[in-house]
C-alpha atoms as a PDB file:
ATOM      1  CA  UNK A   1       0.000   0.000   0.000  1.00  0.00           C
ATOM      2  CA  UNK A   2       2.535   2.664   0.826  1.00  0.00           C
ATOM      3  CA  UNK A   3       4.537   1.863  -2.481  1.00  0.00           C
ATOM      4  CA  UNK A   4       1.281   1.960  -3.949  1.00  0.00           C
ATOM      5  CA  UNK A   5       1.115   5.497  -2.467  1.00  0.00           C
ATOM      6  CA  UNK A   6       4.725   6.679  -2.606  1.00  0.00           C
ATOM      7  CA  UNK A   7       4.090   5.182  -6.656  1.00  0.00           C
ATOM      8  CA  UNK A   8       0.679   7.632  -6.798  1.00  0.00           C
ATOM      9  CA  UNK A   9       2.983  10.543  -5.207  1.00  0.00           C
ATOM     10  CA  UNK A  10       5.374   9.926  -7.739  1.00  0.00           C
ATOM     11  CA  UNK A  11       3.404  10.363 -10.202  1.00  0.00           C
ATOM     12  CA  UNK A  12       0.962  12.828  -9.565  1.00  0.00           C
ATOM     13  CA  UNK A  13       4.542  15.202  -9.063  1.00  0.00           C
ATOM     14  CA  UNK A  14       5.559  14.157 -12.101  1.00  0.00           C
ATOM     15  CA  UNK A  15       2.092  15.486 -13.755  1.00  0.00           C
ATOM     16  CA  UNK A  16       2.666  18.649 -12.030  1.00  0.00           C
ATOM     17  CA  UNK A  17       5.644  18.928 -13.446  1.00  0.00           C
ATOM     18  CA  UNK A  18       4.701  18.286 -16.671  1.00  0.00           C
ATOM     19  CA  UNK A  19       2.110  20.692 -16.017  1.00  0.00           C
ATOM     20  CA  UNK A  20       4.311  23.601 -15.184  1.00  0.00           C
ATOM     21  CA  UNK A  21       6.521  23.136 -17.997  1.00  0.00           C
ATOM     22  CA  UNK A  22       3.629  23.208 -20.060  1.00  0.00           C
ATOM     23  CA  UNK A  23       2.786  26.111 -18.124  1.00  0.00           C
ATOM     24  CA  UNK A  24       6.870  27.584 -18.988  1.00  0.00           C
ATOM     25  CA  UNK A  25       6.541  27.042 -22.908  1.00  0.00           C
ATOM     26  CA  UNK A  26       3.212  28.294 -22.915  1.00  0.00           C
ATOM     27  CA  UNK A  27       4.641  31.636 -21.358  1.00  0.00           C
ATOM     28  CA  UNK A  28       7.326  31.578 -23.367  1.00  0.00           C
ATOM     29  CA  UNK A  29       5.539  31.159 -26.322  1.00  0.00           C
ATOM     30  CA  UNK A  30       3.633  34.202 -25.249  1.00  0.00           C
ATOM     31  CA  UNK A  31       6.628  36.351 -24.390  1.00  0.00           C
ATOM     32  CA  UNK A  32       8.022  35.131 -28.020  1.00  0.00           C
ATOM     33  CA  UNK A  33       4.570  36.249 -29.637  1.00  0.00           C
ATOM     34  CA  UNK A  34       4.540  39.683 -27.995  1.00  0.00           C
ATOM     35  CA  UNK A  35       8.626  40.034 -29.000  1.00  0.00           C
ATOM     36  CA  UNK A  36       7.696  39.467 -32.616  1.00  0.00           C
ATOM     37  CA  UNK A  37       4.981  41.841 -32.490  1.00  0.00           C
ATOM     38  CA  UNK A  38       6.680  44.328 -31.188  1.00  0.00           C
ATOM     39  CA  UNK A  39       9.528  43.823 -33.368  1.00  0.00           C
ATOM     40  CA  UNK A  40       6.560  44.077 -36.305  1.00  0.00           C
ATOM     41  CA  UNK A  41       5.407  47.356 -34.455  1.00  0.00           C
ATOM     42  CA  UNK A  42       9.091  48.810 -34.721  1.00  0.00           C
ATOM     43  CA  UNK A  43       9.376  47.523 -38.651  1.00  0.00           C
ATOM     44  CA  UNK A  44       6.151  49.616 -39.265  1.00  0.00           C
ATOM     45  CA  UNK A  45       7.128  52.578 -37.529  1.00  0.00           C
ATOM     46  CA  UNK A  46      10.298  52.457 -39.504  1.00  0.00           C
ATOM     47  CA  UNK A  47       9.131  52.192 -42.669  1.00  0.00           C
ATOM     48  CA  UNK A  48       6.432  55.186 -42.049  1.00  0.00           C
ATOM     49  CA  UNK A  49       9.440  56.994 -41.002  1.00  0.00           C
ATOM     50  CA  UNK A  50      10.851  56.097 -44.222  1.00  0.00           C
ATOM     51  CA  UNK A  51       7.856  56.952 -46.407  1.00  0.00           C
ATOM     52  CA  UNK A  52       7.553  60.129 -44.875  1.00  0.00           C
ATOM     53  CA  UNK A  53      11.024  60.773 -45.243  1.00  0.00           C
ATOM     54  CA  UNK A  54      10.670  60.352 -48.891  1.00  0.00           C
ATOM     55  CA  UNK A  55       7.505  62.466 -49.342  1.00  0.00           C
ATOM     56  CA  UNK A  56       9.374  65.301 -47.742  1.00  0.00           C
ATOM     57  CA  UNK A  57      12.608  64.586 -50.095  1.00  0.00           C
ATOM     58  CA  UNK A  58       9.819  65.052 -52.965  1.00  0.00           C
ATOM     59  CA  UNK A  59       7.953  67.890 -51.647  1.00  0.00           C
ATOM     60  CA  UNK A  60      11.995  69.612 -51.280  1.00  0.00           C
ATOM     61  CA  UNK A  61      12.993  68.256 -54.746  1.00  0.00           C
ATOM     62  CA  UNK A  62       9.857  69.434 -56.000  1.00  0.00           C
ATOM     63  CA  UNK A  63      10.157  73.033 -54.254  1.00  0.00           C
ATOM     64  CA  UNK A  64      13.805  73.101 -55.214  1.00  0.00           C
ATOM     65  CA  UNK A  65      12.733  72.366 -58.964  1.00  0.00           C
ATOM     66  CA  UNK A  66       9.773  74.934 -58.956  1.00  0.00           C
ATOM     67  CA  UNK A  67      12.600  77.327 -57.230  1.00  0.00           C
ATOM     68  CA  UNK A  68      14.827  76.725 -60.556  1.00  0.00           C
ATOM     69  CA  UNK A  69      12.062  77.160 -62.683  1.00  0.00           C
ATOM     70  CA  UNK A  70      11.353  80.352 -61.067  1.00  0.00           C
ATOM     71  CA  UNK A  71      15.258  81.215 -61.793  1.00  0.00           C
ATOM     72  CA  UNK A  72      15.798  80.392 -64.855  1.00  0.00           C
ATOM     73  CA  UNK A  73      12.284  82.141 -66.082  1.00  0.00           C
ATOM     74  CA  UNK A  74      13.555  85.514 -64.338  1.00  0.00           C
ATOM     75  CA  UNK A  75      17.008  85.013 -66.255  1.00  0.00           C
ATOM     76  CA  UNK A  76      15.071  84.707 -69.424  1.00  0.00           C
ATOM     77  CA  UNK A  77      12.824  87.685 -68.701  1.00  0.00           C
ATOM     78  CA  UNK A  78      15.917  89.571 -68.297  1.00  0.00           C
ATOM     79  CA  UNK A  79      17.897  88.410 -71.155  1.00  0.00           C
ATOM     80  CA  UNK A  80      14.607  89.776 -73.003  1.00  0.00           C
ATOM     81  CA  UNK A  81      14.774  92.924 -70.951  1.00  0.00           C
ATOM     82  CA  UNK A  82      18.216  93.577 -71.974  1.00  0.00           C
ATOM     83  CA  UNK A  83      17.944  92.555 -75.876  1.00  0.00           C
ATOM     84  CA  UNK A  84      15.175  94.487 -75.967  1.00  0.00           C
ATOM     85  CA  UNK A  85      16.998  97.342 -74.760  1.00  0.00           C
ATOM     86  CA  UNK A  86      19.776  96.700 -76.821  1.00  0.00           C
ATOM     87  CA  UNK A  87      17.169  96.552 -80.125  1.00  0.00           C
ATOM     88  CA  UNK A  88      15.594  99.795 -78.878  1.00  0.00           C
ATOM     89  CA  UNK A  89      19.589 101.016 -77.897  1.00  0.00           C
ATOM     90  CA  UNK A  90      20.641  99.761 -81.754  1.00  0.00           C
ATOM     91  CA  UNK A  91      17.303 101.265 -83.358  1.00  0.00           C
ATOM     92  CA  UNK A  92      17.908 104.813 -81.632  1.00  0.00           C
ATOM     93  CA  UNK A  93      21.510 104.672 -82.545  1.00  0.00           C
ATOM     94  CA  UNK A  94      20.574 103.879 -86.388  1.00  0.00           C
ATOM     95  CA  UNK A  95      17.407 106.340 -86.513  1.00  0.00           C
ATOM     96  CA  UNK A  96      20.663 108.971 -84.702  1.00  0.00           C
ATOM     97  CA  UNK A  97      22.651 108.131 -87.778  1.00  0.00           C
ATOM     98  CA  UNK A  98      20.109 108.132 -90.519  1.00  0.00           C
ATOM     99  CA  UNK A  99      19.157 111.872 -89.039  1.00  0.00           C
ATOM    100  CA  UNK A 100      22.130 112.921 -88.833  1.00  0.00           C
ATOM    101  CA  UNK A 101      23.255 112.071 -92.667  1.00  0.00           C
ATOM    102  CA  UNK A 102      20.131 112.457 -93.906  1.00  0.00           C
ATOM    103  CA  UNK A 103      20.454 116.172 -92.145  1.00  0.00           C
ATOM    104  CA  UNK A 104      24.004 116.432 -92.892  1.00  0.00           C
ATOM    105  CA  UNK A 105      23.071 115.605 -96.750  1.00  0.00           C
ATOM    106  CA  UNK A 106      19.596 117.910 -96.876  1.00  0.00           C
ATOM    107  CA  UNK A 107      21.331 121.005 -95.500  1.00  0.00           C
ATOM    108  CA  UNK A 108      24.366 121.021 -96.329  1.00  0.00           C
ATOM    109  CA  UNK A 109      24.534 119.203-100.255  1.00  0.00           C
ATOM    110  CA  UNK A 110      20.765 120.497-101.603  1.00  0.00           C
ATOM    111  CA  UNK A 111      22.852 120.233-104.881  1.00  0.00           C
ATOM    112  CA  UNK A 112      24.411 116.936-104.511  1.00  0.00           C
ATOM    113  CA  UNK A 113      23.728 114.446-107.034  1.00  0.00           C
ATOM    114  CA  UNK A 114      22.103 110.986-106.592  1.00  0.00           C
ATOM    115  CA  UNK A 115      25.337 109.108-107.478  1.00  0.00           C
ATOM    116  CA  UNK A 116      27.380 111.040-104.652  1.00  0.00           C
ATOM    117  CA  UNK A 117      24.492 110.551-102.606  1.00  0.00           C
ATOM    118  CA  UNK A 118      24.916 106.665-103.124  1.00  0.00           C
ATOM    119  CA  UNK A 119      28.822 106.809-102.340  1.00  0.00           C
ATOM    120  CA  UNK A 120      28.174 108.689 -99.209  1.00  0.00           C
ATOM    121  CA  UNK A 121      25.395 106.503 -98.234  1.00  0.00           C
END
């Protein structure tokens, strides 16, 4: 009877044994779990990081881009500006010229005749 017992003991510690390392994997199995999601969690945040890193590298790029844009059409508008001036500069000078030979020719060489008029021209 008392091995019978001591046998009963024996193995009713073993099943509680068994029982808490079931208990011990199960736990770990949880801790695992929650380690993996966390370690998911932390991907995710990184790559959100990431994409909004990017947008704001387009949203500079793009700025930077419109900001060239802007640049290069003010350096245009000025090269414009200034060969405008430089036709209106070039006209005056030539209109100057014309009026002054065709002033220089009128009043001073009423007699002159169309060939000289040519060679002076």
């Amino acid at each position: 009877r008392e091995s019978r017992e001591k046998e009963e003991r024996r193995q009713l510690a073993a099943r509680e044994r068994e029982k808490e390392e079931a208990r011990c994997q199960e736990r770990e199995r949880e801790r695992e779990e929650r380690e993996r999601e966390r370690e998911r969690e932390r991907e995710e945040r990184e790559r959100e990081r990431e994409r909004e890193e990017r947008a704001r590298e387009r949203e500079r790029d793009e700025r930077e881009r419109e900001r060239e844009e802007r640049e290069r059409e003010r350096a245009r508008e000025e090269r414009d500006r200034e060969m405008e001036r430089e036709r209106e500069a070039s006209g005056e000078r030539e209109r100057e010229r014309i009026d002054r030979k065709s002033t220089r020719l009128n009043s001073s060489h009423l007699g002159i005749s169309y060939a000289v008029f040519c060679l002076k021209k």
